[in-house]
PDB file of N, CA and C in Angstrom:
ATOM      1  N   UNK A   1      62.550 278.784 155.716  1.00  0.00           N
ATOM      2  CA  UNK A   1      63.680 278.205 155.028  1.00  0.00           C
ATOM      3  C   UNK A   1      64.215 279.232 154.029  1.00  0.00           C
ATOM      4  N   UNK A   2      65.433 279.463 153.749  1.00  0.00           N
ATOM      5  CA  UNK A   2      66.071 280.464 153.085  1.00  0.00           C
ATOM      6  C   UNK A   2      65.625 279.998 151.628  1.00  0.00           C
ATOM      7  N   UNK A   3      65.766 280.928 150.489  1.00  0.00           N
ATOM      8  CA  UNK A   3      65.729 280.778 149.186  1.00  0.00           C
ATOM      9  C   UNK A   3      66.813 280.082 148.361  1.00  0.00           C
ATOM     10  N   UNK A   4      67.660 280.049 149.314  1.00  0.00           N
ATOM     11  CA  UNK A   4      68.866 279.585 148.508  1.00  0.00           C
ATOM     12  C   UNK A   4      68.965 278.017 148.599  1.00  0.00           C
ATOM     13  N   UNK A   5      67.965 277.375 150.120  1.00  0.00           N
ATOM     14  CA  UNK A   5      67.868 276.093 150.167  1.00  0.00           C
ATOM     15  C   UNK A   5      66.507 275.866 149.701  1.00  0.00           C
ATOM     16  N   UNK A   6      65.177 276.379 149.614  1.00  0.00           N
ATOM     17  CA  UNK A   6      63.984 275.868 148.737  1.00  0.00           C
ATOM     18  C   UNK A   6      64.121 276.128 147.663  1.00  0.00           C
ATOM     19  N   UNK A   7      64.791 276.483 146.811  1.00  0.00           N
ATOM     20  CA  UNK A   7      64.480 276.898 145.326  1.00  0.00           C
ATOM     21  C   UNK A   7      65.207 275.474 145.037  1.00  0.00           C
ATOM     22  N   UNK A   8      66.312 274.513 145.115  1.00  0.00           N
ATOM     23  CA  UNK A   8      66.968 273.589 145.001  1.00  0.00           C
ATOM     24  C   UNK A   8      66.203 272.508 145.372  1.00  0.00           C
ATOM     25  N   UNK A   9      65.691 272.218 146.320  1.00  0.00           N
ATOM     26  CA  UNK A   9      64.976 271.357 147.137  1.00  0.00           C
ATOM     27  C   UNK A   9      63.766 271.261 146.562  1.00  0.00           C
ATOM     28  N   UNK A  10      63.064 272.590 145.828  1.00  0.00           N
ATOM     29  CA  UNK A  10      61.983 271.847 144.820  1.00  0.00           C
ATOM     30  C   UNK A  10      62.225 271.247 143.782  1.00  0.00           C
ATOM     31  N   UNK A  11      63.062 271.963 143.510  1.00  0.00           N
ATOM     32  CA  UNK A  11      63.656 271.420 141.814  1.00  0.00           C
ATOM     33  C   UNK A  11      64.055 270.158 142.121  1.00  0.00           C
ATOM     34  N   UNK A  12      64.836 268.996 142.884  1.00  0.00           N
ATOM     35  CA  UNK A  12      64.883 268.139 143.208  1.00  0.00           C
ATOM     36  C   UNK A  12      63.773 267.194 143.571  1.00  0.00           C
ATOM     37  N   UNK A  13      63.050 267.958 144.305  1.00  0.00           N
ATOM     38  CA  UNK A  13      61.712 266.999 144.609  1.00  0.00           C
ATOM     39  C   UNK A  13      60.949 266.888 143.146  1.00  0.00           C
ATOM     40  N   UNK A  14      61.022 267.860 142.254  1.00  0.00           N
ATOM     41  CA  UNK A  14      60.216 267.311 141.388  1.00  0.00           C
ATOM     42  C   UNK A  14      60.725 266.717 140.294  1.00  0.00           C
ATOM     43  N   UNK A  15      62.360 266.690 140.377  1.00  0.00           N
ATOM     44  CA  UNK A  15      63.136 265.992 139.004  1.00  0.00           C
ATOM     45  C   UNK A  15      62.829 264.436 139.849  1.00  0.00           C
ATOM     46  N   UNK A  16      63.098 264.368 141.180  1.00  0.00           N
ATOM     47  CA  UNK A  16      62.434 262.984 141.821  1.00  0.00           C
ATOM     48  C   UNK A  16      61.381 262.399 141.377  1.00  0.00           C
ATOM     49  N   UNK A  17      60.101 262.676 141.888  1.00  0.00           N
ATOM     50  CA  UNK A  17      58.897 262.416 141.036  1.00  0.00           C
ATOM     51  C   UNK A  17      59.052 262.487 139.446  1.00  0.00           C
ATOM     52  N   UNK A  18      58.975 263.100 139.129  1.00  0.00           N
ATOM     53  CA  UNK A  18      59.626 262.967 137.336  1.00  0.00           C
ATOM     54  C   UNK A  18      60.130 261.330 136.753  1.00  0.00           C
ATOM     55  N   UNK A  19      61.305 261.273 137.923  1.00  0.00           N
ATOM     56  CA  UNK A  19      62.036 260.147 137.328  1.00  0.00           C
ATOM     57  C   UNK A  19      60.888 258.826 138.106  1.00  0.00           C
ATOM     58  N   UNK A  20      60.682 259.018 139.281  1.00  0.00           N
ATOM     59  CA  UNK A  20      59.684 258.121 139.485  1.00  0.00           C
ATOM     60  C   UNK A  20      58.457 257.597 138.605  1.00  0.00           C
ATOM     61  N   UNK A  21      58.121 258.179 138.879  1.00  0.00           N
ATOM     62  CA  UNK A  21      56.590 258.322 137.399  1.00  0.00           C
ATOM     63  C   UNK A  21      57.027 257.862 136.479  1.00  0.00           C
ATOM     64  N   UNK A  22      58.512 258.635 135.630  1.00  0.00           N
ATOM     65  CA  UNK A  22      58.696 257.716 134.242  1.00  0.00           C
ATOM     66  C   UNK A  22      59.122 256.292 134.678  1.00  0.00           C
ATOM     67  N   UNK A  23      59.786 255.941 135.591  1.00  0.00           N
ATOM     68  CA  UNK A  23      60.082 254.646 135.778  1.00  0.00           C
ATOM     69  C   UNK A  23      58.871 253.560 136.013  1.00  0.00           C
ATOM     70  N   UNK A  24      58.044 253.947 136.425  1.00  0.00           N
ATOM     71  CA  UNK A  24      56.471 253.319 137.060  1.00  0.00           C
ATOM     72  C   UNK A  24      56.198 253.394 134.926  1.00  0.00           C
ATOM     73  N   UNK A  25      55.897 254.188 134.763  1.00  0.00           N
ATOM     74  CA  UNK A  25      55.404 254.124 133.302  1.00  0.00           C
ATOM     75  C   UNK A  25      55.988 252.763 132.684  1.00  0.00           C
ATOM     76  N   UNK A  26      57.466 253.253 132.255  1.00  0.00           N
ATOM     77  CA  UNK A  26      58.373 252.041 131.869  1.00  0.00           C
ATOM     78  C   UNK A  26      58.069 250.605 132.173  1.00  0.00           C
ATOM     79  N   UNK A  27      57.917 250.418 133.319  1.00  0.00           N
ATOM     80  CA  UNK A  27      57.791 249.234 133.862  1.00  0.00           C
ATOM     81  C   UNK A  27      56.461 248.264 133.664  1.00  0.00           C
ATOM     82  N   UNK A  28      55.344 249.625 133.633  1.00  0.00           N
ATOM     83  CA  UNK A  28      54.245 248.944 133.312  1.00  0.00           C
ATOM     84  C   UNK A  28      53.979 248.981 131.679  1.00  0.00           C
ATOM     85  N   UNK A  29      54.808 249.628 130.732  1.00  0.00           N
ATOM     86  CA  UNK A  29      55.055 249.570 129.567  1.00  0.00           C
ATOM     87  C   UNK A  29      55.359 248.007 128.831  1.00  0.00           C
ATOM     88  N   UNK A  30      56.853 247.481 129.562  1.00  0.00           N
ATOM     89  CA  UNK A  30      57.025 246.657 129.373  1.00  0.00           C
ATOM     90  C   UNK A  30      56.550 244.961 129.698  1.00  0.00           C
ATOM     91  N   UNK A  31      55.428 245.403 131.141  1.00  0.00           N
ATOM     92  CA  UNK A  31      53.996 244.441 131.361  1.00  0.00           C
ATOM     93  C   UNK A  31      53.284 244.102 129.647  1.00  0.00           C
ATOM     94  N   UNK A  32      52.746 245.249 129.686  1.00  0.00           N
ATOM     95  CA  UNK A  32      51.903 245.306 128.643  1.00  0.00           C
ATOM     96  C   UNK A  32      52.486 245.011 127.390  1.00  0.00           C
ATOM     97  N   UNK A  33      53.713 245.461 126.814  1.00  0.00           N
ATOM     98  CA  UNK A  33      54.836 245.175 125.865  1.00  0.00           C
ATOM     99  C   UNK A  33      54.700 243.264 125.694  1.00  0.00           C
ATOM    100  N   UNK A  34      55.120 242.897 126.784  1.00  0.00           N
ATOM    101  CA  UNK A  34      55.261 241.436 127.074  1.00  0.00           C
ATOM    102  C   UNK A  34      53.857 240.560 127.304  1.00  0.00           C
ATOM    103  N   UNK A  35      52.787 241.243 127.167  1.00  0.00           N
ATOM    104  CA  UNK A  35      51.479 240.529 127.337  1.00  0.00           C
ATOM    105  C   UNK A  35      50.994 240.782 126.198  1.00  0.00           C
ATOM    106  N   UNK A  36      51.157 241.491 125.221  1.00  0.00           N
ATOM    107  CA  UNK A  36      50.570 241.877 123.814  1.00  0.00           C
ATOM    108  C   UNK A  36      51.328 241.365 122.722  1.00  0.00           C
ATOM    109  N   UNK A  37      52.674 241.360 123.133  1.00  0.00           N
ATOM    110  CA  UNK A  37      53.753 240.565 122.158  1.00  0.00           C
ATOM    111  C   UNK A  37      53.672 241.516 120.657  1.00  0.00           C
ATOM    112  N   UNK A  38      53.409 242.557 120.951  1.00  0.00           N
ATOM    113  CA  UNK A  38      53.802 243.887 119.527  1.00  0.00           C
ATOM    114  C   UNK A  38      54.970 244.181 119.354  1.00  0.00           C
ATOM    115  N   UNK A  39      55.580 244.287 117.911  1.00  0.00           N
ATOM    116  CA  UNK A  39      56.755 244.673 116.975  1.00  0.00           C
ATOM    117  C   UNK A  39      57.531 245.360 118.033  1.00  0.00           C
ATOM    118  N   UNK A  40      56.740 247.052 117.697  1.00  0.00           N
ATOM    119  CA  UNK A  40      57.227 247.908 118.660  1.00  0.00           C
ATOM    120  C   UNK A  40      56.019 248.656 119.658  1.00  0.00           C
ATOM    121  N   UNK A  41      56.025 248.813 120.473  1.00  0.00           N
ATOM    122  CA  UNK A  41      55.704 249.245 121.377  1.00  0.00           C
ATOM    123  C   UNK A  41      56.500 250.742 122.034  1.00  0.00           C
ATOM    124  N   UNK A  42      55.410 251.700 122.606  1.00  0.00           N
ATOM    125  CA  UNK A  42      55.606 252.788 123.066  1.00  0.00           C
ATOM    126  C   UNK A  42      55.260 252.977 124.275  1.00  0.00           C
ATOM    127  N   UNK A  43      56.051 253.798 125.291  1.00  0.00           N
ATOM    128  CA  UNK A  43      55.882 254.159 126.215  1.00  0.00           C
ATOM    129  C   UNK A  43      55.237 255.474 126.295  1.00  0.00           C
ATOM    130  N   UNK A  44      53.586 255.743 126.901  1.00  0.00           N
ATOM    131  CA  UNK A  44      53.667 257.425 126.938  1.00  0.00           C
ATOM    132  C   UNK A  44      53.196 258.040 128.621  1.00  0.00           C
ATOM    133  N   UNK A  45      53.454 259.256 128.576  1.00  0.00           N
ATOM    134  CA  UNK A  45      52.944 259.837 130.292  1.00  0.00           C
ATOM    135  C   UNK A  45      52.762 260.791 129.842  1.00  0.00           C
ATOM    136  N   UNK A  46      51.436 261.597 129.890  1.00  0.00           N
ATOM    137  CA  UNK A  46      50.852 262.604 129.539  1.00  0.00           C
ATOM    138  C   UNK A  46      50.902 262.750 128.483  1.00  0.00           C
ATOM    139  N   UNK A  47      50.801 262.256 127.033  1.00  0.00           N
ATOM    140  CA  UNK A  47      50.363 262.487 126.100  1.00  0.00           C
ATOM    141  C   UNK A  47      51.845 262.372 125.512  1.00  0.00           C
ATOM    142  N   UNK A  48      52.976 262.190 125.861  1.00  0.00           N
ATOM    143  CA  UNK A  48      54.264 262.769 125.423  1.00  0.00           C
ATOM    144  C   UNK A  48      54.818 261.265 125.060  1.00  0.00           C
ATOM    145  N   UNK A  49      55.942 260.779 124.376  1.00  0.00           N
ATOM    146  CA  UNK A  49      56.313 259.205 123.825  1.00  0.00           C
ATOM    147  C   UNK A  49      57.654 259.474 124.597  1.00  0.00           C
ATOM    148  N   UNK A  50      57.597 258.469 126.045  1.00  0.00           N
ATOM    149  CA  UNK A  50      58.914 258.547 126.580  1.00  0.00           C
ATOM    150  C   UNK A  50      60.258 257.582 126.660  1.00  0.00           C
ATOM    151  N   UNK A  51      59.487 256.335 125.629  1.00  0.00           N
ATOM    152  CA  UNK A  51      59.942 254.986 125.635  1.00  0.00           C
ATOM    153  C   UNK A  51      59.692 254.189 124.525  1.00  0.00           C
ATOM    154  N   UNK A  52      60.503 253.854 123.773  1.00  0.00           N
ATOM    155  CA  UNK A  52      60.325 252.581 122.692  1.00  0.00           C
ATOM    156  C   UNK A  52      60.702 251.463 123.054  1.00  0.00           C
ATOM    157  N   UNK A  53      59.939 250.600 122.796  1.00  0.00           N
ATOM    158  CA  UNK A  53      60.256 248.862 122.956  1.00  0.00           C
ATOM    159  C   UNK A  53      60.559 248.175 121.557  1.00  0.00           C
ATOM    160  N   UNK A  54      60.856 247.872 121.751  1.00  0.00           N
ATOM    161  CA  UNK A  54      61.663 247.033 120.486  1.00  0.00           C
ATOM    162  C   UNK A  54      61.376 245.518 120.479  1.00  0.00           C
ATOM    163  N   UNK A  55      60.873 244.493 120.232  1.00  0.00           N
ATOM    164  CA  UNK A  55      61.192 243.302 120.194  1.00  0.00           C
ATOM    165  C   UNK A  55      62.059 242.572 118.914  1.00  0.00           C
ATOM    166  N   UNK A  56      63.093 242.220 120.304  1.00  0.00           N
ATOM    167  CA  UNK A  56      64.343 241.575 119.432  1.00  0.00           C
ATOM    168  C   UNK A  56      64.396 240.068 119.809  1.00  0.00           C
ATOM    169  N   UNK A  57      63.867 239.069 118.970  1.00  0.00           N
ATOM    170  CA  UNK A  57      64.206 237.636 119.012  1.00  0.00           C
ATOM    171  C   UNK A  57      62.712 237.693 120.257  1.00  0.00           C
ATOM    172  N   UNK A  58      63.246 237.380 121.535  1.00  0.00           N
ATOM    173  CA  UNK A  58      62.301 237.057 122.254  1.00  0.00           C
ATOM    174  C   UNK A  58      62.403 238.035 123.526  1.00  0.00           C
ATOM    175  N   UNK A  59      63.146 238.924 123.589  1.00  0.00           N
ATOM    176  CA  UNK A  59      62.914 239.684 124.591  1.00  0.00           C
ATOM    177  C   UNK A  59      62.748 241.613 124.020  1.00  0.00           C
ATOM    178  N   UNK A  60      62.413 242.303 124.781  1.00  0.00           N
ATOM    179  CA  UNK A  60      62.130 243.879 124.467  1.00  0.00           C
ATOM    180  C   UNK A  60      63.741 244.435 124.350  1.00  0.00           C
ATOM    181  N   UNK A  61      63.920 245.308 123.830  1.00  0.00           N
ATOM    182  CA  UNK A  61      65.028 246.462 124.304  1.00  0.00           C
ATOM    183  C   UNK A  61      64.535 247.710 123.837  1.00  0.00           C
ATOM    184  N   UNK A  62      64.866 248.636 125.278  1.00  0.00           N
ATOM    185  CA  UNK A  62      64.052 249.817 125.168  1.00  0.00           C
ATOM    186  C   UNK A  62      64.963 250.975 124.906  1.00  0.00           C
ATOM    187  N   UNK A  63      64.796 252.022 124.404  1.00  0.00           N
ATOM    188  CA  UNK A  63      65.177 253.033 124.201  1.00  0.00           C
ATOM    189  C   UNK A  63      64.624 254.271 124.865  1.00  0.00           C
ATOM    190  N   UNK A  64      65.338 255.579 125.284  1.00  0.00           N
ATOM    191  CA  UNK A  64      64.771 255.943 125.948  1.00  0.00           C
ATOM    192  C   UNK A  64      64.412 257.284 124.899  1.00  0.00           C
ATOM    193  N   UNK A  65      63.540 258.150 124.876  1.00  0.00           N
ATOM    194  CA  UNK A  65      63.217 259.210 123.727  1.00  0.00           C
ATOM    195  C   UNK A  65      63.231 260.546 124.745  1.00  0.00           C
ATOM    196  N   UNK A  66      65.131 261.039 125.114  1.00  0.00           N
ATOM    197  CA  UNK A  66      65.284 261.800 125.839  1.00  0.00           C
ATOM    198  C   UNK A  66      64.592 263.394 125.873  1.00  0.00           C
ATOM    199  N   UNK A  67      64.333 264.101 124.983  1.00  0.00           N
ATOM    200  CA  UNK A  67      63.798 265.269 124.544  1.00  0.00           C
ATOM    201  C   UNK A  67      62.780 264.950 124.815  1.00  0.00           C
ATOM    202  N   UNK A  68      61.723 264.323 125.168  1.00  0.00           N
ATOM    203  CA  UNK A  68      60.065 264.267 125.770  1.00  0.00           C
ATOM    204  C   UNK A  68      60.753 263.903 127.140  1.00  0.00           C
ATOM    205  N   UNK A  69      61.448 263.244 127.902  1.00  0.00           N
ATOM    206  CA  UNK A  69      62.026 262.820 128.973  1.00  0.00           C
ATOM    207  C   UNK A  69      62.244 264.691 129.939  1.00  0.00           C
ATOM    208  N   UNK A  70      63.076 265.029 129.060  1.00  0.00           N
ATOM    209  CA  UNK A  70      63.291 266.395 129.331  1.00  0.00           C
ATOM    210  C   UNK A  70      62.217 267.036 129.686  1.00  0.00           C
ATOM    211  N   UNK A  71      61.167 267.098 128.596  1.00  0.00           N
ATOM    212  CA  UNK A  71      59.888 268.002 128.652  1.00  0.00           C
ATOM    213  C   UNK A  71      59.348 267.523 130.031  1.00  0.00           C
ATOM    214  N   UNK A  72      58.974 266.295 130.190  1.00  0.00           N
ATOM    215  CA  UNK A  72      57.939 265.591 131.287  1.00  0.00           C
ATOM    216  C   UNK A  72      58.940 265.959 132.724  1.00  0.00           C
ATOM    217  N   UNK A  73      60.067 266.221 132.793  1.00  0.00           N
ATOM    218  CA  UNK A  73      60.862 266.830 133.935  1.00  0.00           C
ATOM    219  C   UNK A  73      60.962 268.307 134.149  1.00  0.00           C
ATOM    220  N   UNK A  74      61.218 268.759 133.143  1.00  0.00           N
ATOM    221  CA  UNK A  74      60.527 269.857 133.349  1.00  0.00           C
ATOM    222  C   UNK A  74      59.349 270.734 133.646  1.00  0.00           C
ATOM    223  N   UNK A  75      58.316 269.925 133.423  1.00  0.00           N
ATOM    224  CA  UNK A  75      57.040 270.132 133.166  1.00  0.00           C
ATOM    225  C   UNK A  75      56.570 269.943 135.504  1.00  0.00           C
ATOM    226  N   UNK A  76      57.599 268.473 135.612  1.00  0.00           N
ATOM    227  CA  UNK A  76      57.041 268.283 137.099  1.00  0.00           C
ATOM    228  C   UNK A  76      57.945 269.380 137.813  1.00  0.00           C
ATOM    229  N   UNK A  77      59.335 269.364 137.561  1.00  0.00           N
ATOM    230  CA  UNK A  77      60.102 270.575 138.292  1.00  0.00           C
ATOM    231  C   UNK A  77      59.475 271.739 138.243  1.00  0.00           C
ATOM    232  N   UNK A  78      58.737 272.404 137.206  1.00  0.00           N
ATOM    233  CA  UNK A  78      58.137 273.408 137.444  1.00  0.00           C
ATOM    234  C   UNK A  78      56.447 273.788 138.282  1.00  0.00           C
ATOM    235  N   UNK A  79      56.242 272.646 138.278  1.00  0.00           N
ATOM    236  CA  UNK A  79      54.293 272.302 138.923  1.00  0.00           C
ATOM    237  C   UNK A  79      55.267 271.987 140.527  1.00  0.00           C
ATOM    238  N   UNK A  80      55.927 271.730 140.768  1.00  0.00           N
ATOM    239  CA  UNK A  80      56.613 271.316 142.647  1.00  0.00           C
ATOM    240  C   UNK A  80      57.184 272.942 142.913  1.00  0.00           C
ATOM    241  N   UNK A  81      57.727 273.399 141.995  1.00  0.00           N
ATOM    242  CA  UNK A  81      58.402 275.069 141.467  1.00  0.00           C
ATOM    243  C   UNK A  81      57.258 275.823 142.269  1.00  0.00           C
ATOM    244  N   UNK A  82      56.296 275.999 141.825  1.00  0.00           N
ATOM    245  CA  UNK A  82      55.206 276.970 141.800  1.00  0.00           C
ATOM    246  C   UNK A  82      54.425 276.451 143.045  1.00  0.00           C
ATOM    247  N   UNK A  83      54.102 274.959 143.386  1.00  0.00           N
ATOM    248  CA  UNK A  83      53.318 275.237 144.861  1.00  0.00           C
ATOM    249  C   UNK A  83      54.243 275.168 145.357  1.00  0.00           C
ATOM    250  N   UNK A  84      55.661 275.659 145.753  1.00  0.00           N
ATOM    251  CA  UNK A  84      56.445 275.440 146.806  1.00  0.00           C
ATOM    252  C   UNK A  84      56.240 277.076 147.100  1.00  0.00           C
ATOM    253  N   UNK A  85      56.027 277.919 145.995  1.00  0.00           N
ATOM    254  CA  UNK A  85      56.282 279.453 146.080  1.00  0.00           C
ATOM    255  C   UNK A  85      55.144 280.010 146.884  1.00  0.00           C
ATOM    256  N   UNK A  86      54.233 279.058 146.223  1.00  0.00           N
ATOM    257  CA  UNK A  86      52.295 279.191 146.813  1.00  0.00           C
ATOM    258  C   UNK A  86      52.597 279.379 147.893  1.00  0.00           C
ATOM    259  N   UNK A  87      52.657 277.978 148.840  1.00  0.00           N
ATOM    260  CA  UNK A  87      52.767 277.496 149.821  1.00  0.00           C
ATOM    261  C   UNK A  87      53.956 278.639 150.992  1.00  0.00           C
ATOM    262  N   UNK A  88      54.950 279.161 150.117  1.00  0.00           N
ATOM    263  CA  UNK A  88      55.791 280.192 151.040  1.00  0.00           C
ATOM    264  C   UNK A  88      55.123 281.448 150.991  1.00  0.00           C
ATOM    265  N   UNK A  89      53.762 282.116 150.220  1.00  0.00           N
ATOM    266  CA  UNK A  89      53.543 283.207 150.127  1.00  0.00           C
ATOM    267  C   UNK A  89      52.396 283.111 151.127  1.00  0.00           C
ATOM    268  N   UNK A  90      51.655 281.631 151.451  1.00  0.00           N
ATOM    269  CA  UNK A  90      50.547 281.956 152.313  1.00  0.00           C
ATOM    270  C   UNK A  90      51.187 281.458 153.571  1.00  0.00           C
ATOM    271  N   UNK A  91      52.357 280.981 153.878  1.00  0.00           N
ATOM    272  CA  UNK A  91      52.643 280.809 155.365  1.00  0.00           C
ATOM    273  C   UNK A  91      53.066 282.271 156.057  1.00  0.00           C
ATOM    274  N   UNK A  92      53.309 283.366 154.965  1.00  0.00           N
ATOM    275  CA  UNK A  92      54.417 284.812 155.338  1.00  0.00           C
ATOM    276  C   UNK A  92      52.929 285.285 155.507  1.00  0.00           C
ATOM    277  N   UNK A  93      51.867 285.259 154.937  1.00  0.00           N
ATOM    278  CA  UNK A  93      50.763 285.691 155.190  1.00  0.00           C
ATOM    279  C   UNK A  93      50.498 286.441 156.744  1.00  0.00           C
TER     280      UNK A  93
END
């Protein structure tokens, strides 16, 4: 596959996963948010705060804490980055 179509195609696959994962987080954030019934509540994935919960009256509203959002996408775009390069240096093998 040319460089000009895998270098894109990872970076995509892993801003994918990225957003997956934080969404799976979120979701089970707001499980737990809604079974603990706390003020505020945080969302984290890998150590990083990607989500605030808020309880307003009787339901959550979340915020999203874009600059760790960033980091945790970057962090997967670059780990899909690097075994995609792996993976092209031992097939030329």
């Amino acid at each position: 596959m040319k460089k000009r179509v895998r270098v894109p195609l990872a970076l995509g696959i892993g801003f994918g996963l990225a957003i997956l994962s934080m969404a799976i987080a979120i979701y089970f954030g707001y499980v737990h948010a809604y079974s603990s019934e706390e003020n505020i509540r945080y969302v984290y994935l890998f150590g990083f705060k990607i989500y605030r919960l808020t309880l307003e009256g009787a339901k959550y509203i979340g915020t999203s804490l874009g600059v760790n959002m960033g980091i945790i996408c970057a962090i997967y775009m670059g780990i899909v980055f690097a075994l995609e390069e792996i993976i092209h240096k031992l097939r030329a093998l």
